[in-house]
C-alpha atoms as a PDB file:
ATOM      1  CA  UNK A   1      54.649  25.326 -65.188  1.00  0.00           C
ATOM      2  CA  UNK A   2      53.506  28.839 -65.588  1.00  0.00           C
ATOM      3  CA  UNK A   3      50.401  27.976 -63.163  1.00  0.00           C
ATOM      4  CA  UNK A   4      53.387  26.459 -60.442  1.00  0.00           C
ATOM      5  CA  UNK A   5      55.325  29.487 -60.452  1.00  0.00           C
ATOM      6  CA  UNK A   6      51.787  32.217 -59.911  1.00  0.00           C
ATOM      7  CA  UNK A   7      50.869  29.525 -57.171  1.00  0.00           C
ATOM      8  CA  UNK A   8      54.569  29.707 -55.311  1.00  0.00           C
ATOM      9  CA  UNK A   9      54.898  33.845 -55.990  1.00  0.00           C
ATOM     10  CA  UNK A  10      51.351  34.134 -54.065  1.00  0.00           C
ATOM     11  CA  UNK A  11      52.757  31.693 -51.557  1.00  0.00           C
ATOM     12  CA  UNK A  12      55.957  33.663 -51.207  1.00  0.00           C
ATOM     13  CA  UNK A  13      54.445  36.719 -51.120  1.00  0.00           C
ATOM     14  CA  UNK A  14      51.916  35.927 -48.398  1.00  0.00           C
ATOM     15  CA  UNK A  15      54.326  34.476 -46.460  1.00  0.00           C
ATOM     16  CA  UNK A  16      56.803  37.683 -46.684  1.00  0.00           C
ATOM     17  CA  UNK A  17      53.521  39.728 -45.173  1.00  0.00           C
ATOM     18  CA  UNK A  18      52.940  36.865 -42.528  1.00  0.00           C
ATOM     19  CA  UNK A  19      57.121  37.257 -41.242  1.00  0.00           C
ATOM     20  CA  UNK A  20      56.309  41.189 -41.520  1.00  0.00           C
ATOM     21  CA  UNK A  21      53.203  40.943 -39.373  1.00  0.00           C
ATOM     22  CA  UNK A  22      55.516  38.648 -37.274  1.00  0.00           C
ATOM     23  CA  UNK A  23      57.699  41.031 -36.455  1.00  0.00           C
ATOM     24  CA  UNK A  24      55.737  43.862 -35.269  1.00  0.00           C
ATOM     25  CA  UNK A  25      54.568  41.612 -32.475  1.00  0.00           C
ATOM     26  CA  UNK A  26      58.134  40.390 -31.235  1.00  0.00           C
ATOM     27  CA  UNK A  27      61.881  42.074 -31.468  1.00  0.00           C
ATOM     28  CA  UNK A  28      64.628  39.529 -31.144  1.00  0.00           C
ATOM     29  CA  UNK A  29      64.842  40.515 -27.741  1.00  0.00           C
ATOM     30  CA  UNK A  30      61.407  39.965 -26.777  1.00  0.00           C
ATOM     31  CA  UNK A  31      61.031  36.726 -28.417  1.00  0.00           C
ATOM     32  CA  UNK A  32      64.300  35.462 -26.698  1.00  0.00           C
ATOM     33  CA  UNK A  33      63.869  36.548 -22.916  1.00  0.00           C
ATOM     34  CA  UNK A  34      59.817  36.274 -23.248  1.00  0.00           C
ATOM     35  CA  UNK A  35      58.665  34.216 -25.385  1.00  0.00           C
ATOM     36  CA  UNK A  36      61.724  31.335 -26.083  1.00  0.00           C
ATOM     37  CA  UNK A  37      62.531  31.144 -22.156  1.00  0.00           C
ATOM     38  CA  UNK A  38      58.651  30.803 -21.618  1.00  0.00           C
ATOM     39  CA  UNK A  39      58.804  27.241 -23.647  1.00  0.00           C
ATOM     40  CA  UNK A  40      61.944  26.052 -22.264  1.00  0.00           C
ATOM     41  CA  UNK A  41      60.826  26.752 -18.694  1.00  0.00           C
ATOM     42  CA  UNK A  42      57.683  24.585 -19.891  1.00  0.00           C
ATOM     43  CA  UNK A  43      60.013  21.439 -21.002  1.00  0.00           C
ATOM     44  CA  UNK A  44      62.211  21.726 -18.098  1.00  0.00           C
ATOM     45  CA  UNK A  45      58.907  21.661 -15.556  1.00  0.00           C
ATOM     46  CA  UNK A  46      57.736  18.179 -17.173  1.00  0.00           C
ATOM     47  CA  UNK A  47      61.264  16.877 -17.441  1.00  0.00           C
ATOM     48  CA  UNK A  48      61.558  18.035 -13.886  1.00  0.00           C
ATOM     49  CA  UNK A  49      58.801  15.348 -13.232  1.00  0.00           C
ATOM     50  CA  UNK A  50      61.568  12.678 -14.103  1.00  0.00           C
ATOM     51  CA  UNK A  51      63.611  14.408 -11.139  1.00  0.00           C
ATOM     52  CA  UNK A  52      61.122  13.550  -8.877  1.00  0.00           C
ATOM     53  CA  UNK A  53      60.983  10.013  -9.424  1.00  0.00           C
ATOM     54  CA  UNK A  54      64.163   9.861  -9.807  1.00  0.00           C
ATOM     55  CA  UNK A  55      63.832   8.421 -13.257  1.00  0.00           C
ATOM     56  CA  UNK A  56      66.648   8.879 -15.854  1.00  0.00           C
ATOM     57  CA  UNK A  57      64.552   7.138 -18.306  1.00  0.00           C
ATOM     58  CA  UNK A  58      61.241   9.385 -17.385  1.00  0.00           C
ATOM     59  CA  UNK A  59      63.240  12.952 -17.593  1.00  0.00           C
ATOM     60  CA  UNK A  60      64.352  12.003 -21.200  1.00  0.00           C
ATOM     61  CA  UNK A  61      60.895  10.695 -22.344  1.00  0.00           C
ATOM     62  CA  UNK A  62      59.433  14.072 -21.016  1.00  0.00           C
ATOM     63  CA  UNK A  63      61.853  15.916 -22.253  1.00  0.00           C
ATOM     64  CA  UNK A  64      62.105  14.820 -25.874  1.00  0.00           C
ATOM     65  CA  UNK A  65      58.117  14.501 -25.994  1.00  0.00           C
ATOM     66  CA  UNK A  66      57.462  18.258 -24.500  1.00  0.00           C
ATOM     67  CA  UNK A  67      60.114  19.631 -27.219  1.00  0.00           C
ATOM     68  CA  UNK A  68      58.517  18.433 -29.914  1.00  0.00           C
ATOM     69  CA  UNK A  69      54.948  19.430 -28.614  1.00  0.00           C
ATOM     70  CA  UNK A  70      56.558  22.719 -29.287  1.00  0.00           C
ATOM     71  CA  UNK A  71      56.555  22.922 -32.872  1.00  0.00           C
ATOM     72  CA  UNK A  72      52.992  21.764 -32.929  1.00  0.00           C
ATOM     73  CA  UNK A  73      51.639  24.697 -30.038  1.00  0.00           C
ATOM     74  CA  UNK A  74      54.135  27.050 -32.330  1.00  0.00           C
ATOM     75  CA  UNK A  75      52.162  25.471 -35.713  1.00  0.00           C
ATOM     76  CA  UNK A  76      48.767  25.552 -34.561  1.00  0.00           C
ATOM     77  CA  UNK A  77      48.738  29.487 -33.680  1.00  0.00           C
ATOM     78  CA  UNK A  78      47.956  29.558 -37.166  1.00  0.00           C
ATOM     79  CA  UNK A  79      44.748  29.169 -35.851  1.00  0.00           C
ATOM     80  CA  UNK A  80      44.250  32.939 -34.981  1.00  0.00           C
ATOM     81  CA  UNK A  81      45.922  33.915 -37.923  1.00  0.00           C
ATOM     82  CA  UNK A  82      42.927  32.273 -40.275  1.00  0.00           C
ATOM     83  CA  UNK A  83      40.897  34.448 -37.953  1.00  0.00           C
ATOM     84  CA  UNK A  84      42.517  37.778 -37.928  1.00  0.00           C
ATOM     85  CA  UNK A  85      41.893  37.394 -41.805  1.00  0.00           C
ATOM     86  CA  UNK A  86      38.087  38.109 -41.316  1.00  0.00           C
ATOM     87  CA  UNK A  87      38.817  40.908 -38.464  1.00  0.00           C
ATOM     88  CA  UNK A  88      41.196  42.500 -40.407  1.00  0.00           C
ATOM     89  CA  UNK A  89      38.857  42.887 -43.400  1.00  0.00           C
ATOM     90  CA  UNK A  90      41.468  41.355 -45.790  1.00  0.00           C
ATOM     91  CA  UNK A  91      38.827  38.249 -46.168  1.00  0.00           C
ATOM     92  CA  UNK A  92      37.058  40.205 -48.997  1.00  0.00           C
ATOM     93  CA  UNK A  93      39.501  41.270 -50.875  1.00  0.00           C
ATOM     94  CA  UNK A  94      41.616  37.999 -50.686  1.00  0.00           C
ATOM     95  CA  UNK A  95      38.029  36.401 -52.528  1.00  0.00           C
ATOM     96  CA  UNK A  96      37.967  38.771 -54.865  1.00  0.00           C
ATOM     97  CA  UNK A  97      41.244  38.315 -56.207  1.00  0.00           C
ATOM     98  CA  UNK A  98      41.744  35.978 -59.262  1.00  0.00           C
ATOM     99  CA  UNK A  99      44.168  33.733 -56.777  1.00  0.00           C
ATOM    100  CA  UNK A 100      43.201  30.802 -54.962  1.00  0.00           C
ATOM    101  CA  UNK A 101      42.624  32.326 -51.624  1.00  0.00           C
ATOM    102  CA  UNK A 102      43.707  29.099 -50.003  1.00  0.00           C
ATOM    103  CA  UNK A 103      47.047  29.723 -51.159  1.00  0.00           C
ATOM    104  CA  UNK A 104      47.408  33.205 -49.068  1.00  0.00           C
ATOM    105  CA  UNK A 105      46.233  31.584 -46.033  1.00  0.00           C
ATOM    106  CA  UNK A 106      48.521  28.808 -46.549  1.00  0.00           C
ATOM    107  CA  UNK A 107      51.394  31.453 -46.994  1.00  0.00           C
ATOM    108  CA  UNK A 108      50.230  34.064 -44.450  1.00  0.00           C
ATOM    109  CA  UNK A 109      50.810  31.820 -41.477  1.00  0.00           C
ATOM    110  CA  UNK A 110      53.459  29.892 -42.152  1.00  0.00           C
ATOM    111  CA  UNK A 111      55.862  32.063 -40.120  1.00  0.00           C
ATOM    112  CA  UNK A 112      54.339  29.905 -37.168  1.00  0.00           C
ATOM    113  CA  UNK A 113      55.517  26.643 -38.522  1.00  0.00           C
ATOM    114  CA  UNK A 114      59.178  27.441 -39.254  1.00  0.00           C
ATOM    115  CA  UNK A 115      59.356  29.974 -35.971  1.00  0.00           C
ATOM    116  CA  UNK A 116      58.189  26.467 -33.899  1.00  0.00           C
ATOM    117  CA  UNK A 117      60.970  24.388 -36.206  1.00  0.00           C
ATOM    118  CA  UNK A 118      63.371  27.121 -34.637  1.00  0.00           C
ATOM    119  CA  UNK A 119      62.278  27.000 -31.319  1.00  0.00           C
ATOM    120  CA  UNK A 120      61.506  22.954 -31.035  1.00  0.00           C
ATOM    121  CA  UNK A 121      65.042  22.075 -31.642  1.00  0.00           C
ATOM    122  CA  UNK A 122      66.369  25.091 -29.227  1.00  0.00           C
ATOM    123  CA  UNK A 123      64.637  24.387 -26.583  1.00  0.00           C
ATOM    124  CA  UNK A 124      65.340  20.386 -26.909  1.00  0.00           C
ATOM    125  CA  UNK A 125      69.203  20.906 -27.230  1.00  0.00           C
ATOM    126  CA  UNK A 126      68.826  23.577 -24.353  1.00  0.00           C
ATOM    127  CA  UNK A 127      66.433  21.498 -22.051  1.00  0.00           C
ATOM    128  CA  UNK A 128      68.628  18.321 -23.173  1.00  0.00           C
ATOM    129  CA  UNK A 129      72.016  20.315 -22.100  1.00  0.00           C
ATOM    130  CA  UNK A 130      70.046  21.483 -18.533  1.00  0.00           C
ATOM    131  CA  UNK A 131      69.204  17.656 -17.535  1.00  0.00           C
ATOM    132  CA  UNK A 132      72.510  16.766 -18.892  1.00  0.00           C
ATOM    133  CA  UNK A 133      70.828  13.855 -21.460  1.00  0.00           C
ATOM    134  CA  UNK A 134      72.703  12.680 -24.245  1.00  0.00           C
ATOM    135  CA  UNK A 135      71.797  13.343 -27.634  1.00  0.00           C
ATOM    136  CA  UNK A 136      73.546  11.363 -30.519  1.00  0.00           C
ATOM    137  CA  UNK A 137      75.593  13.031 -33.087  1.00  0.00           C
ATOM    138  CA  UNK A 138      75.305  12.842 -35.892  1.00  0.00           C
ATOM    139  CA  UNK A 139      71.612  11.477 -35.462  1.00  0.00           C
ATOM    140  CA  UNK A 140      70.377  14.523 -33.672  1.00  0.00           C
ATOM    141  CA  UNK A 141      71.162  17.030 -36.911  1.00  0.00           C
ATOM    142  CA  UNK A 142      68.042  14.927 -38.671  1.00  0.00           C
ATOM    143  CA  UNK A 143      65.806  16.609 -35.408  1.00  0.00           C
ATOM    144  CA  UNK A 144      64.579  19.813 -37.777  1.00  0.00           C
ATOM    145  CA  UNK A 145      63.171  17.768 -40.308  1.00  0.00           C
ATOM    146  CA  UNK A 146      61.435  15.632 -38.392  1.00  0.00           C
ATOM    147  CA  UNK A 147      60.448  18.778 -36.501  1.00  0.00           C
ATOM    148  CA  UNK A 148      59.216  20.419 -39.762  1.00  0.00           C
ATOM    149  CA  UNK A 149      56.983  16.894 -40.799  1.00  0.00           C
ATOM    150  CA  UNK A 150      55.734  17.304 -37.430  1.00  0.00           C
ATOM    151  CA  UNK A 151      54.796  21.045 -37.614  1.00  0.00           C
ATOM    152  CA  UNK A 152      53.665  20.854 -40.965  1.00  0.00           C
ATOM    153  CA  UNK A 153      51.069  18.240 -39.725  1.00  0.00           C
ATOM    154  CA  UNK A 154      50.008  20.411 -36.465  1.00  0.00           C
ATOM    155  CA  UNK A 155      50.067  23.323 -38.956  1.00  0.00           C
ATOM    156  CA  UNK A 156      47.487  21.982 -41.155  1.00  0.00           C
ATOM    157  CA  UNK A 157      45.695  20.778 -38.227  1.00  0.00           C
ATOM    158  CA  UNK A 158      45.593  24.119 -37.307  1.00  0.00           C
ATOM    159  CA  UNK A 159      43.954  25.713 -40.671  1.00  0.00           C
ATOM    160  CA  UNK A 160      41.081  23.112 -40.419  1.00  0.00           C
ATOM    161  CA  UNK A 161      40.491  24.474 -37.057  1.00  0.00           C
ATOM    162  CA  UNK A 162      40.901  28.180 -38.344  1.00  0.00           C
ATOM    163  CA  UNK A 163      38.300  27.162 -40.857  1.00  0.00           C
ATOM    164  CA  UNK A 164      36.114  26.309 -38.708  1.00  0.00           C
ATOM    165  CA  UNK A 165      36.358  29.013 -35.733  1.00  0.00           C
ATOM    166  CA  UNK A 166      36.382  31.826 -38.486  1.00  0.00           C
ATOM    167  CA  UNK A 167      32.529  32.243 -38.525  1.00  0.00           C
ATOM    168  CA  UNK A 168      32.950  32.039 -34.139  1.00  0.00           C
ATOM    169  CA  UNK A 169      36.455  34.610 -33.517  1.00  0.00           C
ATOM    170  CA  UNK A 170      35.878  34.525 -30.010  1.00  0.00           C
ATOM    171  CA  UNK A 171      36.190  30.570 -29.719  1.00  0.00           C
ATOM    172  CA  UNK A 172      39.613  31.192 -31.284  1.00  0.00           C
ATOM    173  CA  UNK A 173      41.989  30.859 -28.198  1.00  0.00           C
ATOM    174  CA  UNK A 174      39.940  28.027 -26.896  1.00  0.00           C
ATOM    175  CA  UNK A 175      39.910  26.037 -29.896  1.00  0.00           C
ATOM    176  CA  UNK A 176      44.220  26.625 -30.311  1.00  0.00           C
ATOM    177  CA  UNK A 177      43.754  26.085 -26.569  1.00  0.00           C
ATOM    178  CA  UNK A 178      42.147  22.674 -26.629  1.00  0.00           C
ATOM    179  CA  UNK A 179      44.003  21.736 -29.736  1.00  0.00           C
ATOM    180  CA  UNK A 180      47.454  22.066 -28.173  1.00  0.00           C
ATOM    181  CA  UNK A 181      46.635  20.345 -24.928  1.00  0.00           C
ATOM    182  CA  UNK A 182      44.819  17.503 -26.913  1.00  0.00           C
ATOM    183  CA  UNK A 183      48.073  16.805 -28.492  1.00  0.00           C
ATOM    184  CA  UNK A 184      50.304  17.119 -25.569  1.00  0.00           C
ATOM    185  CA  UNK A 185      47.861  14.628 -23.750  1.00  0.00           C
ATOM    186  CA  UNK A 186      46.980  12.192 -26.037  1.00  0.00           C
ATOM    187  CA  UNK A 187      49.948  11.988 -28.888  1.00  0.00           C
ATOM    188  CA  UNK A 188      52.304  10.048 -26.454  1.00  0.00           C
ATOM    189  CA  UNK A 189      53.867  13.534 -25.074  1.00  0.00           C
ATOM    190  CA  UNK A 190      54.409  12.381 -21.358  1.00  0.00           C
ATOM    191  CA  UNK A 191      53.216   8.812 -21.539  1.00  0.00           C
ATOM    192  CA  UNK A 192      52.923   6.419 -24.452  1.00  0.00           C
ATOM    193  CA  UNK A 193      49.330   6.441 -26.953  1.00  0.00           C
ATOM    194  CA  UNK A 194      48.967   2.821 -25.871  1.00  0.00           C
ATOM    195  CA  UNK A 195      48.115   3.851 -21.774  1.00  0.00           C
ATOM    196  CA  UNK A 196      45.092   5.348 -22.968  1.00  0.00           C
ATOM    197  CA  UNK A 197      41.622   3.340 -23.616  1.00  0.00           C
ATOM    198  CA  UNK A 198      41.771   1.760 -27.142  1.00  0.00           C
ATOM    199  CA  UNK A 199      39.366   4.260 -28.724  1.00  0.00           C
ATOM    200  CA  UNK A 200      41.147   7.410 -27.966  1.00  0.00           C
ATOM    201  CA  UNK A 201      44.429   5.302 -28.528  1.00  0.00           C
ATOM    202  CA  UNK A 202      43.163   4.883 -32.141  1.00  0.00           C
ATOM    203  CA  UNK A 203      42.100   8.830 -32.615  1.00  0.00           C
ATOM    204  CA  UNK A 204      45.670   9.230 -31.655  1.00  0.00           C
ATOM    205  CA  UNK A 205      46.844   7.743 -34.510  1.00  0.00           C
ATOM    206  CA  UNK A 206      45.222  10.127 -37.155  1.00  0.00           C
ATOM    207  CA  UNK A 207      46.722  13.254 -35.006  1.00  0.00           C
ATOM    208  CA  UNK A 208      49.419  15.433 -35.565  1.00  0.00           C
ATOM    209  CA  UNK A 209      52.492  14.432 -33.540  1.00  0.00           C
ATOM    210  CA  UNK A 210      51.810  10.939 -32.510  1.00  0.00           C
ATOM    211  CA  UNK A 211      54.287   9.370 -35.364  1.00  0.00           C
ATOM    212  CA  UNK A 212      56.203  11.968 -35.770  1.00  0.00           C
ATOM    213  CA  UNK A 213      57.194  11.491 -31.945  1.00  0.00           C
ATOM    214  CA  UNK A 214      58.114   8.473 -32.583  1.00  0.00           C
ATOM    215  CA  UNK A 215      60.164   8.706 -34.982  1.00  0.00           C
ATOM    216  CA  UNK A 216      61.874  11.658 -33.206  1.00  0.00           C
ATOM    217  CA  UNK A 217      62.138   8.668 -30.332  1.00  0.00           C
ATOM    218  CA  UNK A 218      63.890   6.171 -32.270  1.00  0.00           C
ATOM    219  CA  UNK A 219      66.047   8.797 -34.004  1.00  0.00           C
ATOM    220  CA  UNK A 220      67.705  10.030 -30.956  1.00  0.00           C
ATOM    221  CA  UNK A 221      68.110   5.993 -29.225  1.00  0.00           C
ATOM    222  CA  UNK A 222      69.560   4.924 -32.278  1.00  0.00           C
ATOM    223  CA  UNK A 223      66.035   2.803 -33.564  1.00  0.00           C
ATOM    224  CA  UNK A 224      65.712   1.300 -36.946  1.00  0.00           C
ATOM    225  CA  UNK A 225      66.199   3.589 -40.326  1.00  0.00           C
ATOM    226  CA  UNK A 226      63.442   1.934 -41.675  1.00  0.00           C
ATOM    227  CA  UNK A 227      61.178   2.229 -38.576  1.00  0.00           C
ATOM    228  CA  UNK A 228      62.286   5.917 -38.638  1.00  0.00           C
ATOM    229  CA  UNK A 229      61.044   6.531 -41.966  1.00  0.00           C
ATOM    230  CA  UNK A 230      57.755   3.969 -41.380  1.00  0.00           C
ATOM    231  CA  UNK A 231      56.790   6.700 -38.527  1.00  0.00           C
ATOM    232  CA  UNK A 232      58.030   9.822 -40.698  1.00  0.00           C
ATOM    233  CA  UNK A 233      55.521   8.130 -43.669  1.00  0.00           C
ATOM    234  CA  UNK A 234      52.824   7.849 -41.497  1.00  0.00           C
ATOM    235  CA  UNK A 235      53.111  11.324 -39.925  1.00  0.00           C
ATOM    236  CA  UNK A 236      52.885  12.714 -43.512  1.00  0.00           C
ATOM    237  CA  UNK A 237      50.024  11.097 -44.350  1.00  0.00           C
ATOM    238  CA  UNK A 238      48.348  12.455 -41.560  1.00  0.00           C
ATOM    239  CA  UNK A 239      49.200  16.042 -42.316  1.00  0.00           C
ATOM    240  CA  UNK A 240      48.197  15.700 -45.855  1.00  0.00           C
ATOM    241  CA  UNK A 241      44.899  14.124 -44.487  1.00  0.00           C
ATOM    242  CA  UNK A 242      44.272  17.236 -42.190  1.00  0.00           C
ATOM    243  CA  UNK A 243      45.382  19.626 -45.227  1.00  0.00           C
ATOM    244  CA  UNK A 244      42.777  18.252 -47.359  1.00  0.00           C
ATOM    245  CA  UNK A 245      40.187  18.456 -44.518  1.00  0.00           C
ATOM    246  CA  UNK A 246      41.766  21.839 -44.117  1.00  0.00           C
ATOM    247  CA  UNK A 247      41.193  23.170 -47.390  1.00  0.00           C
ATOM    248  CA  UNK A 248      37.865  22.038 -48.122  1.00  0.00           C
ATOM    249  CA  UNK A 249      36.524  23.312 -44.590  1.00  0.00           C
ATOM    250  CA  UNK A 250      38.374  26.496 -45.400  1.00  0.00           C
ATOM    251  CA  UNK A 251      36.085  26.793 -49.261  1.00  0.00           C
ATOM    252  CA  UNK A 252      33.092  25.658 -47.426  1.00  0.00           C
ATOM    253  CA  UNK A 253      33.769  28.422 -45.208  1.00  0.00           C
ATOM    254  CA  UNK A 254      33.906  31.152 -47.272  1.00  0.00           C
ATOM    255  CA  UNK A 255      31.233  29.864 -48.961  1.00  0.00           C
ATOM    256  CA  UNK A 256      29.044  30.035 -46.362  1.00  0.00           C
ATOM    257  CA  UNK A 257      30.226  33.822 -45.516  1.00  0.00           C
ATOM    258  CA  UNK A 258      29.590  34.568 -49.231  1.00  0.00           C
ATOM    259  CA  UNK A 259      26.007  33.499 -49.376  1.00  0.00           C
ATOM    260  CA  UNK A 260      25.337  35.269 -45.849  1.00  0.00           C
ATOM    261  CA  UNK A 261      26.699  38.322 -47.325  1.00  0.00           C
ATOM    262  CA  UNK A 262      29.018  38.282 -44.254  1.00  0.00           C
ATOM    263  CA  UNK A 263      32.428  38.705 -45.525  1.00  0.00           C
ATOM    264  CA  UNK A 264      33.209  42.593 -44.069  1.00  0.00           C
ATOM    265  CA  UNK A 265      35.378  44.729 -45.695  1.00  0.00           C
ATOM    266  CA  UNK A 266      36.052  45.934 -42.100  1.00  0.00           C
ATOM    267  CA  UNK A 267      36.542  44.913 -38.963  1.00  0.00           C
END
């Protein structure tokens, strides 16, 4: 128990520094009329696809899909944040410390995750409210868990990736880049998993959003409880998959960097 509560005071503590850093990028303000209207203005351009084919059925499927794609382009910015680690010089001292530094990197980031829960269900309930869809109450109050399974599983997606870029910082925005737009493509965003060949139909299936959209799916048409929480299973599974990738890339990372003797105490 003792070991627990060390592991979730790092956690909180790291995560306390990672809202901190947050907020020196963004004031309430800017993150509202910059940032938040950015991502609606996204959802509303693919629902606006619907509009053109004058499809009731396409605007909600675009809408609902591009929402949740939010949480996971919000998760996976946790990407850079692995990154900054090295070019900040905080690496070193992070691997020095008696703690688990998997746990700090866990912690530091997960601002992005629960920022992109926030802003997920916003921007559906505001993009939903714009193409005047109907969202059922009291189903729709489940939508920021299923958001958060979702994140969680683009989020540790997203320190795999991190582990892997660190040794390469300037392939950092093109690796959150292609990760993002991978999911948005592929994951059943703006058409279904299935309309794609059968092999990238089956990658699909071990990445981040693809069951966790569906779930989101049958929540808000009323679908089956226990296909709900089939989907919400299986979307679990695949983020603990990608955290375990995650963490041992992450160690084998820093291993690497130790027997280079590349880990700066500087930018």
């Amino acid at each position: 128990m003792r070991l627990i509560s060390e592991w979730c005071g790092v956690f909180t503590t790291a995560a306390r520094i990672g809202f901190r850093e947050f907020t020196t990028f963004y004031t309430w303000r800017a993150w509202v009329f910059g940032w938040f209207l950015r991502l609606v203005a996204q959802v509303v351009f693919f629902g606006s696809i619907g509009l053109l084919v004058q499809s009731p059925e396409r605007i909600r499927y675009m809408v609902i899909g591009n929402a949740a794609a939010v949480v996971c382009i919000e998760a996976l910015a946790v990407v850079t944040s692995t990154v900054r680690e090295r070019a900040l010089g905080t690496l070193a001292l992070q691997v020095a410390s008696p703690t688990d530094y998997s746990l700090t990197y866990l912690g530091r980031g997960i601002y992005c995750l629960i920022v992109g829960i926030v802003s997920s269900t916003s921007v559906l309930f505001v993009a939903a409210a714009v193409f005047g869809l109907h969202l059922p109450f009291p189903d729709l109050l489940v939508t920021p868990a299923l958001m958060l399974v979702t994140g969680a599983s683009a989020y540790a997606l997203g320190i795999a990736i991190g582990a892997v870029v660190m040794r390469f910082p300037s392939m950092q925005f093109l690796a959150l880049n292609l990760a993002y737009l991978s999911l948005m493509t592929f994951c059943g965003v703006n058409v279904p998993v299935d309309y794609w060949p059968g092999p990238v139909s089956a990658i699909a299936q071990v990445l981040p959003l693809t069951h966790g959209l569906d779930a989101l799916r049958m929540v808000l048409e009323s679908g089956s409880p226990a296909d709900v929480l089939s989907s919400v299973g299986q979307e679990i599974a695949v983020g603990g998959f990608w955290l375990l990738v995650g963490i041992l890339l992450l160690k084998q990372a820093v291993t690497g960097e130790r027997r280079r003797g590349t880990i700066e105490l500087s930018a």
